[in-house]
Each structure stands twice: as structure tokens, then as C-alpha cells.
Protein backbone atom coordinates (compact mmCIF):
# COMPACT_ATOMS: atom_id res chain seq x y z
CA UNK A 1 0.72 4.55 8.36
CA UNK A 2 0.85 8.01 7.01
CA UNK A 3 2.18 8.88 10.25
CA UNK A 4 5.33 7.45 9.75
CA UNK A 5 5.67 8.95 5.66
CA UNK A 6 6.59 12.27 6.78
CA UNK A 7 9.58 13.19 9.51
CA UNK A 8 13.04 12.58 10.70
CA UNK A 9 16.20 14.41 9.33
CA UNK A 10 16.60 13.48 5.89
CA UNK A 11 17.77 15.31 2.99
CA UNK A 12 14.16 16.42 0.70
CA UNK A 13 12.55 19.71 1.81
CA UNK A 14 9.02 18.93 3.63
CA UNK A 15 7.74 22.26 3.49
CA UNK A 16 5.98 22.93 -0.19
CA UNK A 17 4.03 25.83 -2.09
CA UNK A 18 1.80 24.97 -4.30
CA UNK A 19 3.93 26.54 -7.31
CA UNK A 20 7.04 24.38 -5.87
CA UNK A 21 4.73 20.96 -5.96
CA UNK A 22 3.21 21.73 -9.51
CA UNK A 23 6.84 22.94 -11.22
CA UNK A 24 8.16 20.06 -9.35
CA UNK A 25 5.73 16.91 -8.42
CA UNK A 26 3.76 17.54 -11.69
CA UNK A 27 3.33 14.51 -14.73
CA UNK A 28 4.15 14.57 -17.97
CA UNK A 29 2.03 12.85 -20.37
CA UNK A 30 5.17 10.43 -20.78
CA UNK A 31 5.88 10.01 -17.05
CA UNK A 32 2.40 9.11 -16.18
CA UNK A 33 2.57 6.39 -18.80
CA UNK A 34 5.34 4.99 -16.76
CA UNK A 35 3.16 4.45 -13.59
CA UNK A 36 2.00 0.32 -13.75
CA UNK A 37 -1.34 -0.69 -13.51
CA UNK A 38 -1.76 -2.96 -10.39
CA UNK A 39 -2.82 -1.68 -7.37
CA UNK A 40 -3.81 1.54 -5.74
CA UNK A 41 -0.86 1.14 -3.52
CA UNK A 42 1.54 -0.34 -6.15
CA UNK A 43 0.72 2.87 -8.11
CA UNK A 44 0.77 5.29 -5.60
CA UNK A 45 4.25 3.89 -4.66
CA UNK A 46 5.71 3.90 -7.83
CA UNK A 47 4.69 7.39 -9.32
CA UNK A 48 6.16 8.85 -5.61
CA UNK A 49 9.22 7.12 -6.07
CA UNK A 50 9.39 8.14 -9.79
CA UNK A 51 9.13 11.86 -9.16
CA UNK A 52 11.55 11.83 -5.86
CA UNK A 53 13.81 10.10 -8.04
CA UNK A 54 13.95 12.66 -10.31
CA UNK A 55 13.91 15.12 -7.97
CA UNK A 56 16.80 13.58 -5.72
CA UNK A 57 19.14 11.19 -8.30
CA UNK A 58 17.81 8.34 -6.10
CA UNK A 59 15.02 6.20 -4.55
CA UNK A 60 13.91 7.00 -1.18
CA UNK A 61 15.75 5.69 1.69
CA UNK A 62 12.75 5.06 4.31
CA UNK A 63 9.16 6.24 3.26
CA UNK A 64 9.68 9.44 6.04
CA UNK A 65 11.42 10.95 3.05
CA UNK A 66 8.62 11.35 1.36
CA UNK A 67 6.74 14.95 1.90
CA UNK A 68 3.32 14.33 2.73
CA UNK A 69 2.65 17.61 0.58
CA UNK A 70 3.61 15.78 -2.10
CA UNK A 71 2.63 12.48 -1.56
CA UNK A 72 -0.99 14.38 -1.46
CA UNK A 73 -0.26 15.91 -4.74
CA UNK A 74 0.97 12.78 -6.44
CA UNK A 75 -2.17 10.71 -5.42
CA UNK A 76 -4.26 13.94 -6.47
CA UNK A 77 -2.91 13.29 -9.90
CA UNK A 78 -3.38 9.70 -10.12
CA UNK A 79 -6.96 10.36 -8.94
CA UNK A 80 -6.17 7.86 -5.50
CA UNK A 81 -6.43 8.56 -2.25
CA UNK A 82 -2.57 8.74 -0.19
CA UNK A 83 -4.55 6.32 2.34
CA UNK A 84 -4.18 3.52 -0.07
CA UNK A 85 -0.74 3.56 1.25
CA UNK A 86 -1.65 2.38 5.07
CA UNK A 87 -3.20 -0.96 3.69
């Protein structure tokens, strides 16, 4: 669930403007060719790890270290909802 995305003590800020997510949760051309085709949730996934990657120098450690900000933004981009995530 959602619920569960967002939370806990890790190291990512949660809190995010909307400058901060465009300047830093924002595609390229190139990086959105990256993201597989598959499934909503397979896409979703991948483009949030992608970015916090490149945010971070690493993959997530539980899916609470994901800002739900972000995740919102991410999905926004890939035209998806972040629900696609719960199923």
C-alpha cells in the first residue's frame, strides 16, 4: 500500500517544493527511454528507482524511502497513476 511508501527514519528528504521535485525528479528525454515497457507497476517501479538512484548513489532500501511527493511526480510524468503500485 501507499501507506507503507512513505515513513520511518531513513536517509532521503520527504518534504519537497515543487522547484526541488522538477530540478530533481524531472526526465530527460534519455532517462525516460530507459524506463521498460511492461507494466504500470513494473514502470512506475523502475523510473522511481532510477531517479532515487541518481539522487542517492543507490537503490532504495525498503519502498518507505521513497517520498510520496515524488513518487506522485514520477507517475505524473509517466502519465500512471502511483496506485498502480498497491496491486
Amino acid at each position: 500500500m501507499l501507506s507503507h511508501i512513505n515513513g520511518g527514519d531513513e536517509s532521503m528528504q520527504h518534504a519537497w517544493s515543487d522547484d526541488a521535485l522538477t530540478i530533481h525528479w524531472s526526465f530527460t528525454p534519455d532517462e525516460l527511454a530507459l524506463v521498460p515497457h511492461g507494466s504500470d507497476a513494473n514502470r512506475l517501479g523502475f523510473a522511481v528507482q532510477l531517479k532515487f538512484f541518481d539522487l542517492e548513489g543507490r537503490l532504495p532500501r525498503t519502498p518507505r524511502e521513497i517520498p510520496l511527493a515524488a513518487l506522485g511526480f514520477v507517475a505524473e510524468q509517466l502519465e500512471l497513476s502511483p496506485v498502480v503500485l498497491q496491486q
